[in-house]
C-alpha atoms as a PDB file:
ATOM      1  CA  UNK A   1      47.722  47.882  46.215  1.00  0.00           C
ATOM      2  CA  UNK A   2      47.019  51.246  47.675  1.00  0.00           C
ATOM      3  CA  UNK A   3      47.462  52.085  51.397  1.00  0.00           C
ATOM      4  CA  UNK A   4      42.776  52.458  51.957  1.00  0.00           C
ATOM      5  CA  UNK A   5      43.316  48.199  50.772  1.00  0.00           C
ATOM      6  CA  UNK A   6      46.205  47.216  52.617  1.00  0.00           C
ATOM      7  CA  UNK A   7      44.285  49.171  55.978  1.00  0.00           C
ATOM      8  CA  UNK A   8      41.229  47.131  55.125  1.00  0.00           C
ATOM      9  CA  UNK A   9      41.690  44.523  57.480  1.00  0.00           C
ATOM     10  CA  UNK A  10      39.087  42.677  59.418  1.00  0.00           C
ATOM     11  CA  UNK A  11      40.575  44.050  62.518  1.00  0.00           C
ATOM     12  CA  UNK A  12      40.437  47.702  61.334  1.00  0.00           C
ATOM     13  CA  UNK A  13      37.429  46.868  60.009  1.00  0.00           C
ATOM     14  CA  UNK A  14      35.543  46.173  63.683  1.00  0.00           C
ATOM     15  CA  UNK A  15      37.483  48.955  65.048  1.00  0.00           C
ATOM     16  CA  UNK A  16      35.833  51.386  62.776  1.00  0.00           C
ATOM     17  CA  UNK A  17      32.496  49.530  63.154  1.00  0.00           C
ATOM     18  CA  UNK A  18      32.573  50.317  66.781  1.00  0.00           C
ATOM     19  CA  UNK A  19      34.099  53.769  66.416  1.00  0.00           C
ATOM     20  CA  UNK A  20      31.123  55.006  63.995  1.00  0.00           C
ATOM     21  CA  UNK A  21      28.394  52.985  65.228  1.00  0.00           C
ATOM     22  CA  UNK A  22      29.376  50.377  68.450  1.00  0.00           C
ATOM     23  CA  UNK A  23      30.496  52.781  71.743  1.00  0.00           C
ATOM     24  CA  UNK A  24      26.640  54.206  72.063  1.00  0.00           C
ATOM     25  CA  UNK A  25      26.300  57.935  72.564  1.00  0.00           C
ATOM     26  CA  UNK A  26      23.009  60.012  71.261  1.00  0.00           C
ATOM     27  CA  UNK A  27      23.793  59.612  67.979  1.00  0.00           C
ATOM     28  CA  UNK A  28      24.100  55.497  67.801  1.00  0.00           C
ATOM     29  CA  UNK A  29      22.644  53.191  67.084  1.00  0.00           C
ATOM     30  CA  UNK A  30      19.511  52.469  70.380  1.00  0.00           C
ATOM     31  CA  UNK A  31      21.372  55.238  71.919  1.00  0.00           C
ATOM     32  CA  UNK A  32      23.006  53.732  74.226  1.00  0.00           C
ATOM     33  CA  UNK A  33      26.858  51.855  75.007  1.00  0.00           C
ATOM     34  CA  UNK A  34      25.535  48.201  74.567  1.00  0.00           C
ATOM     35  CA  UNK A  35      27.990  45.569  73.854  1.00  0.00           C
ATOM     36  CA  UNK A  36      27.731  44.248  70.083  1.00  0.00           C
ATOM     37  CA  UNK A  37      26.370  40.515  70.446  1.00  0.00           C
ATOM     38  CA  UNK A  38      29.125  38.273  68.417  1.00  0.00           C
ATOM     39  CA  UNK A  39      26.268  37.093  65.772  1.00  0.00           C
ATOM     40  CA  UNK A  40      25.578  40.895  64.780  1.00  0.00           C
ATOM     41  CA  UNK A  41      28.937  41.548  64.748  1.00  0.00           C
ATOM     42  CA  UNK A  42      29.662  38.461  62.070  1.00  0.00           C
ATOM     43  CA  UNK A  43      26.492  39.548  60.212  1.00  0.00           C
ATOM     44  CA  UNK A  44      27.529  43.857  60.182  1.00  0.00           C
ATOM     45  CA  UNK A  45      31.029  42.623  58.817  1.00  0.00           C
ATOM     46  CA  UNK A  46      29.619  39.656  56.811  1.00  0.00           C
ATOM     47  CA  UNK A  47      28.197  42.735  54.484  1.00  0.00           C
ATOM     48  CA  UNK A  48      31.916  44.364  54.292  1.00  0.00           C
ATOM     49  CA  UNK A  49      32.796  40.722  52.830  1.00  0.00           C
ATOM     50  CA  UNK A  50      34.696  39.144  55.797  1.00  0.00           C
ATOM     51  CA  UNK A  51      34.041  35.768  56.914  1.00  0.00           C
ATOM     52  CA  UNK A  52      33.393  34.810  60.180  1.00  0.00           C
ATOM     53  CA  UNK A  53      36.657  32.626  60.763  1.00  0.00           C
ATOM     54  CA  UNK A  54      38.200  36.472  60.220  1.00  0.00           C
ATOM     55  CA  UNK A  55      35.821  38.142  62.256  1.00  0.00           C
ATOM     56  CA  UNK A  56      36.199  35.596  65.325  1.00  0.00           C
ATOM     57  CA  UNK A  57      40.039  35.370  64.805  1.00  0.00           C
ATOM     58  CA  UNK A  58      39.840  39.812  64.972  1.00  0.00           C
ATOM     59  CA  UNK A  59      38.249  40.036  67.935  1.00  0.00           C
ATOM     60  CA  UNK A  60      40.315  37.666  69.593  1.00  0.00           C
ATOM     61  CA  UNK A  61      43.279  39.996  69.104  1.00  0.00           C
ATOM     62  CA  UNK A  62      41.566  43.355  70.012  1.00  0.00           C
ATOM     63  CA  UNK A  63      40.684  41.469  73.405  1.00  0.00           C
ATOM     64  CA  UNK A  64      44.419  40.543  73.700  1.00  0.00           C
ATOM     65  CA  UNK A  65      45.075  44.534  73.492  1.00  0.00           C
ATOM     66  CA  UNK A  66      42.468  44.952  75.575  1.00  0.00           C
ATOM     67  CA  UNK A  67      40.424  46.827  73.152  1.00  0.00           C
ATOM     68  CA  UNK A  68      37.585  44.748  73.367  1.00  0.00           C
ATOM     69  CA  UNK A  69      35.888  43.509  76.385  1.00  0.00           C
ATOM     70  CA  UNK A  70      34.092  40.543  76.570  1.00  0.00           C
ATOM     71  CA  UNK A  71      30.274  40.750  77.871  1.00  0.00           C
ATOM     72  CA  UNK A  72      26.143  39.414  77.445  1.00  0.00           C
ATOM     73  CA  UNK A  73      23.819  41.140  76.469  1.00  0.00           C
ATOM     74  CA  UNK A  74      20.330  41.433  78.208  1.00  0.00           C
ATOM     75  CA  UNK A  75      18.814  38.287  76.857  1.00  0.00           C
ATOM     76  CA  UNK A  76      22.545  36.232  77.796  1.00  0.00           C
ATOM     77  CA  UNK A  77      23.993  36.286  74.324  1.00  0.00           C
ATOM     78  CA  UNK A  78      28.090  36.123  74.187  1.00  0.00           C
ATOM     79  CA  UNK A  79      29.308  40.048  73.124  1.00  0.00           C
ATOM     80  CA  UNK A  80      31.805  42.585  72.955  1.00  0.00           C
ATOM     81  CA  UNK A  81      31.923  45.642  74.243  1.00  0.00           C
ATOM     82  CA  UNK A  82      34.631  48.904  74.119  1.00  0.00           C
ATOM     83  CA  UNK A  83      37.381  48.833  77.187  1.00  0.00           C
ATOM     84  CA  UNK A  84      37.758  52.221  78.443  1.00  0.00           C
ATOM     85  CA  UNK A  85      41.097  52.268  76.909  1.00  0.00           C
ATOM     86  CA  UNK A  86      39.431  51.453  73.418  1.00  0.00           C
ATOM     87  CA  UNK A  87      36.704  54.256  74.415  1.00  0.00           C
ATOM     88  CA  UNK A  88      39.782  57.168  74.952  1.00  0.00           C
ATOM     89  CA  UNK A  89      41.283  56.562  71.860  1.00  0.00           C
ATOM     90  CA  UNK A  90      37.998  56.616  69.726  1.00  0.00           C
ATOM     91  CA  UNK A  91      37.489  59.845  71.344  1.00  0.00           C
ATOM     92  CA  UNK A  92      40.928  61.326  70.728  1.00  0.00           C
ATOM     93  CA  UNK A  93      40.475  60.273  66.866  1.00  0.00           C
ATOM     94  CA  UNK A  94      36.921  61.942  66.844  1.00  0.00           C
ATOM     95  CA  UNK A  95      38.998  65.506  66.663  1.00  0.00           C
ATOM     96  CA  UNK A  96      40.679  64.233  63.998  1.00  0.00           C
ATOM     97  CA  UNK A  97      38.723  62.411  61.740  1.00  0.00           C
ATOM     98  CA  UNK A  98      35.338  64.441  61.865  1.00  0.00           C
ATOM     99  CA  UNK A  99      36.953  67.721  61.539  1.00  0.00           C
ATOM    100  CA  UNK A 100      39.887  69.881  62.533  1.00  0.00           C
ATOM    101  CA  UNK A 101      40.193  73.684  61.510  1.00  0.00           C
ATOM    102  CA  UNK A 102      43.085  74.219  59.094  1.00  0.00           C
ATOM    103  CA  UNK A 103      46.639  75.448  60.768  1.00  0.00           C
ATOM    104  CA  UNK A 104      47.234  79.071  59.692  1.00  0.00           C
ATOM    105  CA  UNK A 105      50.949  80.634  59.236  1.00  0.00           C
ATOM    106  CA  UNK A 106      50.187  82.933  62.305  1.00  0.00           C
ATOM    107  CA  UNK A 107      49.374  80.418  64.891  1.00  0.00           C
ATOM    108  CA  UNK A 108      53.002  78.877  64.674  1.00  0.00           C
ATOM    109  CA  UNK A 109      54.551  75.482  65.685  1.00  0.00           C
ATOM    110  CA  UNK A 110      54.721  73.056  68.691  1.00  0.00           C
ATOM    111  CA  UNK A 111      58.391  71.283  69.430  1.00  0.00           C
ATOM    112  CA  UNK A 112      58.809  68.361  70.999  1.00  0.00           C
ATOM    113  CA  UNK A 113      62.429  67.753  72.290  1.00  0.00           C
ATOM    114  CA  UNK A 114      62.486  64.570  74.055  1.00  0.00           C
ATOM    115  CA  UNK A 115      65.145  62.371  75.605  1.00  0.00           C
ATOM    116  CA  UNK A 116      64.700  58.731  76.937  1.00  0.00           C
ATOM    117  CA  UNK A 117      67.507  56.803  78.759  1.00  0.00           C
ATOM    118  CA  UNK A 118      68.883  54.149  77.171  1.00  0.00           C
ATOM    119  CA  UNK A 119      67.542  51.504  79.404  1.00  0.00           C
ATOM    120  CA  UNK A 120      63.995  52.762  78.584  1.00  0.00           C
ATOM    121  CA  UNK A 121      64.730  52.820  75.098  1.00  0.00           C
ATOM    122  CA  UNK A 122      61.136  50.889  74.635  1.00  0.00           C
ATOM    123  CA  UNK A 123      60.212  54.032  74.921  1.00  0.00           C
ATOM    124  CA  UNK A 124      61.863  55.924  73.038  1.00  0.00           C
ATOM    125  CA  UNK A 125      59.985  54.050  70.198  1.00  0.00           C
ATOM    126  CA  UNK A 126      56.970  54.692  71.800  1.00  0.00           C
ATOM    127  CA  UNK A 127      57.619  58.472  71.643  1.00  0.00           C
ATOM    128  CA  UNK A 128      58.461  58.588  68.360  1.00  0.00           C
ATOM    129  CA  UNK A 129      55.608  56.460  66.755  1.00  0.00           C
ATOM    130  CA  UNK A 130      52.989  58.574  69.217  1.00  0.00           C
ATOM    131  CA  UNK A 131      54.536  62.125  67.087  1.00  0.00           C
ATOM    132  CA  UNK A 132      54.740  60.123  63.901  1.00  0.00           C
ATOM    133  CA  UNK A 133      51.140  59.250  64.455  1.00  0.00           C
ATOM    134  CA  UNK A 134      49.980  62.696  65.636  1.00  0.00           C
ATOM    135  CA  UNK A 135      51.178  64.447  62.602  1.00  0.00           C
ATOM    136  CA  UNK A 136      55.020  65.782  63.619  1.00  0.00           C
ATOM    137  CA  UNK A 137      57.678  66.015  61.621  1.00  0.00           C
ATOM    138  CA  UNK A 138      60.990  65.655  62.173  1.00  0.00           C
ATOM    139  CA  UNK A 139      63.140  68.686  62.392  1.00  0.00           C
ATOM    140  CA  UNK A 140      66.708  67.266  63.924  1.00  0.00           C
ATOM    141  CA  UNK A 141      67.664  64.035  65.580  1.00  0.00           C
ATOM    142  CA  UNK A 142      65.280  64.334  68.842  1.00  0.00           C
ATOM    143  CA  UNK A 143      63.482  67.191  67.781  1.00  0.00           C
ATOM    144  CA  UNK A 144      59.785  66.869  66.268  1.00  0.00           C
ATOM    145  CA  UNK A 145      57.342  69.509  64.908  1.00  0.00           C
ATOM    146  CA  UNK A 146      53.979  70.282  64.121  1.00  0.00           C
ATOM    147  CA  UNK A 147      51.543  73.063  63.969  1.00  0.00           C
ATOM    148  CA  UNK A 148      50.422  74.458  66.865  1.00  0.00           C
ATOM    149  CA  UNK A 149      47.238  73.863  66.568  1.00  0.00           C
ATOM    150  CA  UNK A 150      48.387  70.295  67.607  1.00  0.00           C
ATOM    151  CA  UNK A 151      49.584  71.353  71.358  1.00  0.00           C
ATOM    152  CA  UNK A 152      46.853  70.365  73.146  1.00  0.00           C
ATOM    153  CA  UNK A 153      46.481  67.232  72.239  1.00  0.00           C
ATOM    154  CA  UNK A 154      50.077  66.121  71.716  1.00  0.00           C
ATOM    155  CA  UNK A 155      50.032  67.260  75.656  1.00  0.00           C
ATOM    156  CA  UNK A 156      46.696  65.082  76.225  1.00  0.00           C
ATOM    157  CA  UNK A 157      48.124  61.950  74.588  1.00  0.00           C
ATOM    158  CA  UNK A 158      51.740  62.152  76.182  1.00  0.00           C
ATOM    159  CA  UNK A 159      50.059  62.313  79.241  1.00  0.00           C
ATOM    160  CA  UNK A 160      47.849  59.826  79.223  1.00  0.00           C
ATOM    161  CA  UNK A 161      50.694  57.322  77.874  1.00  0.00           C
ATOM    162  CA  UNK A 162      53.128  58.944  80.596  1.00  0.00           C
ATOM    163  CA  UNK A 163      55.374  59.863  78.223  1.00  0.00           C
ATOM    164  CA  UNK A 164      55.142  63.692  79.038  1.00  0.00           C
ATOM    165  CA  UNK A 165      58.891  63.561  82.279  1.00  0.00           C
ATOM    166  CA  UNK A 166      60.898  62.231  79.016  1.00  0.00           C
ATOM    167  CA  UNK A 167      59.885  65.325  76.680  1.00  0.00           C
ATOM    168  CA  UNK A 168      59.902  69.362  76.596  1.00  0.00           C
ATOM    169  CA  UNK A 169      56.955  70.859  74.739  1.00  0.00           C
ATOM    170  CA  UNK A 170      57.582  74.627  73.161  1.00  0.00           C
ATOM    171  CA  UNK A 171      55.952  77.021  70.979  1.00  0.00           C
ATOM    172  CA  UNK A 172      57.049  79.792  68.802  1.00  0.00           C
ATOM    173  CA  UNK A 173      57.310  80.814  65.031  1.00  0.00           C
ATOM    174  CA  UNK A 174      59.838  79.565  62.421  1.00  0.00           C
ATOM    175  CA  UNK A 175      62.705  82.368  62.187  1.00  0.00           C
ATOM    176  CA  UNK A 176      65.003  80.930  59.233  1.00  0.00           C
ATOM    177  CA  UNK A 177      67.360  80.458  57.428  1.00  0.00           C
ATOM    178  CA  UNK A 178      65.865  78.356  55.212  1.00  0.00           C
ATOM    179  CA  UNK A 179      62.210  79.504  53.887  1.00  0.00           C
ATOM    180  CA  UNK A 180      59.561  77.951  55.805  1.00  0.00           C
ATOM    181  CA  UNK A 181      57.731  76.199  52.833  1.00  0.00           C
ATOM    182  CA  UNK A 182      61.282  74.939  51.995  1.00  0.00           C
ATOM    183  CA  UNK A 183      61.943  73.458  55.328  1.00  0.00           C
ATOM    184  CA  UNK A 184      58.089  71.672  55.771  1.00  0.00           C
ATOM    185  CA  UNK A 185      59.322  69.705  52.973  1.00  0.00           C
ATOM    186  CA  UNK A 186      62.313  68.741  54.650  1.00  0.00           C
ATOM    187  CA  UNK A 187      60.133  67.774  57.564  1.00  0.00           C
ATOM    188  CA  UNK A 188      57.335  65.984  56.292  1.00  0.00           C
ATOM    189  CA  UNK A 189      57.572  63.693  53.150  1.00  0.00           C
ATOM    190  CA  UNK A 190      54.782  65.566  51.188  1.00  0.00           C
ATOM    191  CA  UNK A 191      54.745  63.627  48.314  1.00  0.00           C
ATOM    192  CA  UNK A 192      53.640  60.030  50.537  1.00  0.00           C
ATOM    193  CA  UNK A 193      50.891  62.062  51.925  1.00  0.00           C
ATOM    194  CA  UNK A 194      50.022  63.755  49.032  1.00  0.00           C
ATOM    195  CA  UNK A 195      50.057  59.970  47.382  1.00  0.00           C
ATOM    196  CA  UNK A 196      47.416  58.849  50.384  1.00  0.00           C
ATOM    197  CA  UNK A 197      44.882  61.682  49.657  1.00  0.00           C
ATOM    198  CA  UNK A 198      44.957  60.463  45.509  1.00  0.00           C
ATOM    199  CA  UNK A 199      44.836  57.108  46.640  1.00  0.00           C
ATOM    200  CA  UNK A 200      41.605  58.220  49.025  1.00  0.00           C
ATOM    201  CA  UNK A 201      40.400  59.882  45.931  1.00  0.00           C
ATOM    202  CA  UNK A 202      40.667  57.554  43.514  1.00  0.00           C
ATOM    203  CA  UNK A 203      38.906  54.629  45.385  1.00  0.00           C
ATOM    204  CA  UNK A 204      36.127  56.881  47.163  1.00  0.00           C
ATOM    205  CA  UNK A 205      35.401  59.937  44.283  1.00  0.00           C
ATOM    206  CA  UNK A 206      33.548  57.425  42.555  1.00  0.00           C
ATOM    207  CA  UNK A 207      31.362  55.758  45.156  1.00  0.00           C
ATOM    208  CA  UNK A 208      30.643  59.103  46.083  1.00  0.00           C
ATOM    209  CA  UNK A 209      29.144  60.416  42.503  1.00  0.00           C
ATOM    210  CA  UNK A 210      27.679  57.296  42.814  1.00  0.00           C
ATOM    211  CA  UNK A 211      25.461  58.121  45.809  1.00  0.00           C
ATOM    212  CA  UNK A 212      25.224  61.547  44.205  1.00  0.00           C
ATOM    213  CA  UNK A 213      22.856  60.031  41.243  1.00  0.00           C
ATOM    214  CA  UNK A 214      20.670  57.979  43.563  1.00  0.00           C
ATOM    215  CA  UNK A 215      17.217  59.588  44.828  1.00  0.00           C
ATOM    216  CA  UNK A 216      16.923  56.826  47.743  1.00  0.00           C
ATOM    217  CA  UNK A 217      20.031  56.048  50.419  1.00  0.00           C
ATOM    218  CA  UNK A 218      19.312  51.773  51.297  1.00  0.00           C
ATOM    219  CA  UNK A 219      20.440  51.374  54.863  1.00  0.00           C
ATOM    220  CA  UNK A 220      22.403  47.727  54.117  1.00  0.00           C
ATOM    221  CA  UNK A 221      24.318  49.833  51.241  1.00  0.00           C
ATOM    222  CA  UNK A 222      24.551  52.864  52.838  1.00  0.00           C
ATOM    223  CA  UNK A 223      26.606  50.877  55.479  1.00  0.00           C
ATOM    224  CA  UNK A 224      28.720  49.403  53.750  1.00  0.00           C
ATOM    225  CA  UNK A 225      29.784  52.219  51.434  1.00  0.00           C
ATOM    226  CA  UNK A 226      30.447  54.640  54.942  1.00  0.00           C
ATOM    227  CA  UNK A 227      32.459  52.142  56.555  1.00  0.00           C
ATOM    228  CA  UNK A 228      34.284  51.314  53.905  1.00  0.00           C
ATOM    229  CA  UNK A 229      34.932  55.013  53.707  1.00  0.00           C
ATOM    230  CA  UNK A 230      35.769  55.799  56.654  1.00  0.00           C
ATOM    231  CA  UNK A 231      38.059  52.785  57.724  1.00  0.00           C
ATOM    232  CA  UNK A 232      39.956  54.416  54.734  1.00  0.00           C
ATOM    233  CA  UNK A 233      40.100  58.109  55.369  1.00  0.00           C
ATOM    234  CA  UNK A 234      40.491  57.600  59.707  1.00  0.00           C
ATOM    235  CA  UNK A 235      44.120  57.048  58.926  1.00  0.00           C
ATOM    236  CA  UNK A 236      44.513  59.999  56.920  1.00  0.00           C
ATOM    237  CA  UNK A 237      44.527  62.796  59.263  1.00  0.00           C
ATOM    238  CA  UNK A 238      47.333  61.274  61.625  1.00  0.00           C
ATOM    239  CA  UNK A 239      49.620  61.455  58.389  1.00  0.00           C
ATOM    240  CA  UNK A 240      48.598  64.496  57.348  1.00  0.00           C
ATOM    241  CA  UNK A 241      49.192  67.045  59.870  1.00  0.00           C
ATOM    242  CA  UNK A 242      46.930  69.779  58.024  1.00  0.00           C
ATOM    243  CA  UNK A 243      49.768  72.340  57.471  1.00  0.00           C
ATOM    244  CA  UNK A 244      48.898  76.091  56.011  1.00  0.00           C
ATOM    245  CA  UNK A 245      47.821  76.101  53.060  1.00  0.00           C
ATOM    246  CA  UNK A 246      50.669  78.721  51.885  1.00  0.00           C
ATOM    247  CA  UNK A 247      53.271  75.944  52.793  1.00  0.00           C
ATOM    248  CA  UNK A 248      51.954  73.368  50.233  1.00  0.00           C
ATOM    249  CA  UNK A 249      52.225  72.647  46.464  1.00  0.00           C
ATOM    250  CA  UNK A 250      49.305  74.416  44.371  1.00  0.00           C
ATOM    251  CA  UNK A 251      48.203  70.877  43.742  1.00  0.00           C
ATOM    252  CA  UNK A 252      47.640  69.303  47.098  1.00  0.00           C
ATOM    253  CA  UNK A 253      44.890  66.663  47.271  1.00  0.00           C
ATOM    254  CA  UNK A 254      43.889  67.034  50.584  1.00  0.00           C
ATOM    255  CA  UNK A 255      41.243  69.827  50.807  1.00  0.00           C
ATOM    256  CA  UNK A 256      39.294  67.725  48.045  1.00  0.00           C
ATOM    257  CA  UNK A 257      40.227  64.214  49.913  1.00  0.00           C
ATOM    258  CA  UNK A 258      38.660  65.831  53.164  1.00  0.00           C
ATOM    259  CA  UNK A 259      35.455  67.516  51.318  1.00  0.00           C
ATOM    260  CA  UNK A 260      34.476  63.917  49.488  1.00  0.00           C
ATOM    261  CA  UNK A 261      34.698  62.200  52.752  1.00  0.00           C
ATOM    262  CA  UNK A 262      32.893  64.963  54.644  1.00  0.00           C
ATOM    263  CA  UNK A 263      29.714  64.444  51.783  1.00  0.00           C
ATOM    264  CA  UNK A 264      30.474  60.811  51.781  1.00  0.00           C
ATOM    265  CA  UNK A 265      29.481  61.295  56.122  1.00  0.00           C
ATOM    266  CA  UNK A 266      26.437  63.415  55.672  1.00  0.00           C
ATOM    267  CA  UNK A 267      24.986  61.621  52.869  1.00  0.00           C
ATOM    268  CA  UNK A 268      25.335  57.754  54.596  1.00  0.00           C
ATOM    269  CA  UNK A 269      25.670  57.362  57.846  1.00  0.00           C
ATOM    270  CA  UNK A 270      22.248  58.005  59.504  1.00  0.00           C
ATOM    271  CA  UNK A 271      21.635  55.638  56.960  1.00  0.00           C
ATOM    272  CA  UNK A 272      23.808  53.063  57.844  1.00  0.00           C
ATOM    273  CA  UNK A 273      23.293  53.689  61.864  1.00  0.00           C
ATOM    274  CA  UNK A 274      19.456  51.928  60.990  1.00  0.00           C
ATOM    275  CA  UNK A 275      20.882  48.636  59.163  1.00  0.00           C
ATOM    276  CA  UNK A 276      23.501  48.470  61.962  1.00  0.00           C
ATOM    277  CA  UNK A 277      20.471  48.898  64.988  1.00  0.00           C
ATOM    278  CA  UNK A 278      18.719  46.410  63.384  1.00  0.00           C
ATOM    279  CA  UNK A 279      21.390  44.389  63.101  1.00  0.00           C
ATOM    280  CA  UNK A 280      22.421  44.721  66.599  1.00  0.00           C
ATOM    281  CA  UNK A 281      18.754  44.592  68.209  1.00  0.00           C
ATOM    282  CA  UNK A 282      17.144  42.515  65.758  1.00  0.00           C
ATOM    283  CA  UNK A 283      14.527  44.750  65.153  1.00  0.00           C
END
């Protein structure tokens, strides 16, 4: 089982229904923040082939993590909307799932030396699964890199978790010994993300040459094919913290993972907004 099928869960499922098409915004679905009535939400993930047991039992968790909110809509029907928690983090993955400009040599590397008292050592796990999940690397017990590019929001998330009084944030260039390409392998287990982006490509290439032979785009299957896409690649970009291209084997996957899912975007999901706004509205 590759990692895009052991992510497709009913609960990442709903999370990436709201994050493409459920937290309102000019491009949505009516336009506007609505909460998703629970009968449209059992119907929009009925046609990714989860029940409605699965669906129920899903959003029951997200509102334990205070993801989901409950709510009515206009005409009194039960529904769930985004917490403003749920909102901030769909907004921090925005950057990195619809497009991030590729790290170059020149713009160097952000550390993150941390320390966390042992009687806060919670968080000390937090800490490290935040970097993991932003894309650092580990250079040396306590000490974490990435490419600078990734400063400003590795200072936007610490903050907002208040992680930033346990860690020091620097920037510079890589000096030696060891050659730079040599030591990015140390830091970052290439060959597990390079075995993601295949993985990516092997399930999605397909649906996407697929599409690519078809002279009409069907909302219902346009949905389904984009949100099925993109609950896969979302995770991608956290463990792949888009390194310069002169630091990585000849071979790597990810320019073409990025570019499939980028055509796989354009080509379906205007589409699938419609089936999803009728689902919602009933129209």
């Amino acid at each position: 089982m590759n990692d895009q099928q052991t992510q497709r869960t009913p609960r990442s499922l709903i999370v990436t229904f709201y994050g493409a098409y459920g937290r309102g915004g000019p491009d949505a679905p009516g336009g506007t923040a609505a909460p998703v009535p629970v009968a449209a939400l059992i119907r929009l993930l009925g046609a990714l082939g989860v029940d409605p047991p699965s669906v129920r039992s899903a959003v029951s968790r997200l509102k334990r993590r205070e993801l989901l909110v409950p709510a009515r809509t206009a005409s009194g029907a039960a529904a769930y909307g985004l917490s403003e928690a749920a909102r901030q983090l769909l907004e921090d993955g925005d950057r990195r799932i619809f497009g991030r400009p590729a790290a170059r040599l020149s713009d160097g590397w952000v550390l993150a030396v941390f320390s966390v008292p042992e009687e806060e050592r919670h968080k000390r796990h937090l800490l490290r699964s935040r970097l993991a999940r932003l894309g650092f690397g580990t250079a040396a017990p306590g000490v974490w890199i990435a490419p600078a590019q990734l400063y400003e929001e590795t200072r936007h998330t610490l903050e907002r978790l208040q992680l930033d009084p346990y860690v020091d944030l620097f920037t510079g260039t890589h000096a030696g010994f060891a050659p730079t390409a040599d030591a990015v392998a140390r830091w970052w287990d290439l060959d597990a993300v390079a075995a993601q982006h295949r993985a990516f490509l092997a399930e999605q290439e397909p649906v996407l040459q697929r599409w690519s032979r078809r002279r009409s785009v069907p909302p219902e299957a346009a949905y389904r094919d984009y949100l099925l896409a993109l609950d896969a690649w979302r995770h991608l970009p956290y463990a792949d913290p888009g390194l310069p291209s002169p630091l990585l084997p000849e071979d790597w996957p990810g320019g073409r993972a990025a570019e499939v899912f980028s055509r796989l975007h354009t080509t379906l999901r205007a589409a699938g907004a419609r089936y999803a706004h009728e689902a919602m509205t009933g129209a």
